[in-house]
C-alpha atoms as a PDB file:
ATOM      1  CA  UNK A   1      61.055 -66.727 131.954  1.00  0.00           C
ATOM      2  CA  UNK A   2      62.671 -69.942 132.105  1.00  0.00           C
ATOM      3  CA  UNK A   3      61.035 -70.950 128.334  1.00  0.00           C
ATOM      4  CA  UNK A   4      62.541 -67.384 126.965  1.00  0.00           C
ATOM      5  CA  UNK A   5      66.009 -67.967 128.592  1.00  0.00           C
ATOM      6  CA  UNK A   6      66.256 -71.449 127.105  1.00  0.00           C
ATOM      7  CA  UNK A   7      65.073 -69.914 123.673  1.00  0.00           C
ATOM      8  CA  UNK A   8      67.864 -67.126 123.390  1.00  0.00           C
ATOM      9  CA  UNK A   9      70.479 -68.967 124.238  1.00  0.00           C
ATOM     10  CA  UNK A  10      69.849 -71.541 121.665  1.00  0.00           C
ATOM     11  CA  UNK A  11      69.938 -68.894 119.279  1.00  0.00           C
ATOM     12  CA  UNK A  12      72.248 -66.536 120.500  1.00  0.00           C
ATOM     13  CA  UNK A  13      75.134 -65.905 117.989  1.00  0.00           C
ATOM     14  CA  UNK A  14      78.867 -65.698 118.806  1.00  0.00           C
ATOM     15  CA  UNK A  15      80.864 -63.763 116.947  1.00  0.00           C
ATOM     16  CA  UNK A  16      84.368 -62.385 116.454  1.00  0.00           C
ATOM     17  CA  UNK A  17      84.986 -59.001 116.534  1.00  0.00           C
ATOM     18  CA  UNK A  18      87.987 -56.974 115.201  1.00  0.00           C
ATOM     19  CA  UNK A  19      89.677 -58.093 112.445  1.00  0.00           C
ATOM     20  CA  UNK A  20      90.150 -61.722 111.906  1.00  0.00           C
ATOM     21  CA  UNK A  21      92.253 -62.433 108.535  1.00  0.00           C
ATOM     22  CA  UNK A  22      93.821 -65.690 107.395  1.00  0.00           C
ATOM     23  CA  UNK A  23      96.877 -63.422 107.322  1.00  0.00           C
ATOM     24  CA  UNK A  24      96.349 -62.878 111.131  1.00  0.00           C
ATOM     25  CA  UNK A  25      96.106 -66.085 112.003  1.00  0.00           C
ATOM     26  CA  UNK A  26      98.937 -67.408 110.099  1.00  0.00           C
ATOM     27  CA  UNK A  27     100.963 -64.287 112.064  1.00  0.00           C
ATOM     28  CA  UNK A  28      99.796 -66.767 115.366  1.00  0.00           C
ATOM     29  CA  UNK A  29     100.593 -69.636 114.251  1.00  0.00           C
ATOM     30  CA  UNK A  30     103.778 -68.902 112.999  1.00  0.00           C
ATOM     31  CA  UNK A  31     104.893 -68.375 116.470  1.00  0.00           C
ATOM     32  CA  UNK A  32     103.673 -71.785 117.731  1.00  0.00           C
ATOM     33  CA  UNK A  33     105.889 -74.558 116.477  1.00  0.00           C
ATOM     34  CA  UNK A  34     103.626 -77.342 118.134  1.00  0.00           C
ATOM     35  CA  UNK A  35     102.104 -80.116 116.299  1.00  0.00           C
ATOM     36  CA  UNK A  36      98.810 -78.785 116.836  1.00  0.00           C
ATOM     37  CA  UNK A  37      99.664 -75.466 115.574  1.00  0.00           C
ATOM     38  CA  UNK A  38     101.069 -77.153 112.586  1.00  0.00           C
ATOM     39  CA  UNK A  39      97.989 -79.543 111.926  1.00  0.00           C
ATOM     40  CA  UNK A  40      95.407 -76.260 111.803  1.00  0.00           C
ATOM     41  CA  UNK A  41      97.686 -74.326 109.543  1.00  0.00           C
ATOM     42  CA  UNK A  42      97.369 -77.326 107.347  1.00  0.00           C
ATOM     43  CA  UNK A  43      93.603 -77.376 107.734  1.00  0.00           C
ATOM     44  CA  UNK A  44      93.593 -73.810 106.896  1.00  0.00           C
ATOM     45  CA  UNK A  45      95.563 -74.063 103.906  1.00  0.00           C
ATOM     46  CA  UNK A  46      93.070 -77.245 102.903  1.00  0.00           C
ATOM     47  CA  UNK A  47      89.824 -75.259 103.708  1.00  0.00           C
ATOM     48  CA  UNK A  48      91.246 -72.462 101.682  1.00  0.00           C
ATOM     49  CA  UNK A  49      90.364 -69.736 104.551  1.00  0.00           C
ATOM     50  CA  UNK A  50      89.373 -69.325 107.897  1.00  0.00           C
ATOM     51  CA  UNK A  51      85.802 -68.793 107.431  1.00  0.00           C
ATOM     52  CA  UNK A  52      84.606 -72.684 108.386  1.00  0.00           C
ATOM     53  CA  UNK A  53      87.279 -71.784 111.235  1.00  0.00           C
ATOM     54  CA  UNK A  54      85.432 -69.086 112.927  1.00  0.00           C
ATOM     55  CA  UNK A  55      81.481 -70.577 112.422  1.00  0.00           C
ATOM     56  CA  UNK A  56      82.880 -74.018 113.869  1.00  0.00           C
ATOM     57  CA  UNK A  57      84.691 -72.446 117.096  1.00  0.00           C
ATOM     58  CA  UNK A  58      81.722 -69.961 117.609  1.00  0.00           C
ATOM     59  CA  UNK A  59      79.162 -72.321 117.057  1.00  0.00           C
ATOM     60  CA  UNK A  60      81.223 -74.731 119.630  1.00  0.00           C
ATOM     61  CA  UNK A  61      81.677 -71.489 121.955  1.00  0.00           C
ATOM     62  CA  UNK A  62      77.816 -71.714 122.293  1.00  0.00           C
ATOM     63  CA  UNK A  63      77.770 -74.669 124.841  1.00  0.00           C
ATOM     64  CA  UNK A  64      80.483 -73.526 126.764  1.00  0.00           C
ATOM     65  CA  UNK A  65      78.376 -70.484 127.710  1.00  0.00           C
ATOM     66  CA  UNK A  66      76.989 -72.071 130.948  1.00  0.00           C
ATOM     67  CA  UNK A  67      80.946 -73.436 132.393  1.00  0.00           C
ATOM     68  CA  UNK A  68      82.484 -69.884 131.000  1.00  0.00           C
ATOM     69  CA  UNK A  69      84.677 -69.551 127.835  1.00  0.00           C
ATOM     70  CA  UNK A  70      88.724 -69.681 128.914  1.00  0.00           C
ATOM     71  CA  UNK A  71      91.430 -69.760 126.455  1.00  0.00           C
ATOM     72  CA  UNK A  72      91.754 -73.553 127.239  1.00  0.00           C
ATOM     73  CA  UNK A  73      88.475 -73.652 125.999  1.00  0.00           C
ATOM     74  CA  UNK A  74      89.104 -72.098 122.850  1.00  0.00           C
ATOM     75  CA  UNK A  75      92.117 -74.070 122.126  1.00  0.00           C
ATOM     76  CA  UNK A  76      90.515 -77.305 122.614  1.00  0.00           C
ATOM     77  CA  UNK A  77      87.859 -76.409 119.993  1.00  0.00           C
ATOM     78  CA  UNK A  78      91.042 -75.377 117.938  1.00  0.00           C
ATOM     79  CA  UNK A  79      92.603 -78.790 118.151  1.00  0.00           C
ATOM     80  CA  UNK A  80      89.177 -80.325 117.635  1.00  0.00           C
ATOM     81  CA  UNK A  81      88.923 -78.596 114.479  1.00  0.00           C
ATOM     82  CA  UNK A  82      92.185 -79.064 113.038  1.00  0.00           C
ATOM     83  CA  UNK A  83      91.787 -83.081 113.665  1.00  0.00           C
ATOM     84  CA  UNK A  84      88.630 -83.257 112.082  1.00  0.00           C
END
């Protein structure tokens, strides 16, 4: 049991659901004025979408499965994105 629950979730999938646009993001970060906010718009506009957005943030969700995923959480792999 222990093999099989190591196995799934190292290949469980996180995904998004609803609709996630570049157009709805930029509606979000229009409202935040921060430097951070400012610094992922840019990567957005550099990546040319959100799509390397979503599979980085998911694919960092993955390991905060065990501790519990918190909007803290999620904006910290936002931050870490935009800086990289």
């Amino acid at each position: 049991m222990n093999e099989l629950a190591k196995y799934l979730l190292a290949n469980l999938i996180v995904d998004f659901e609803g609709e996630v646009t570049p157009e709805t993001v930029r509606v979000f970060l229009r409202k935040d004025e921060s430097p951070v906010a400012r610094a992922l718009m840019q990567k957005i506009i550099e990546e040319n979408g959100i799509d390397d957005l979503l599979i980085a943030v998911a694919d960092c969700l993955k390991a905060d499965l065990a501790t519990g995923i918190t909007p803290p959480v999620i904006r910290g792999h936002l931050l870490g994105y935009s800086e990289s």
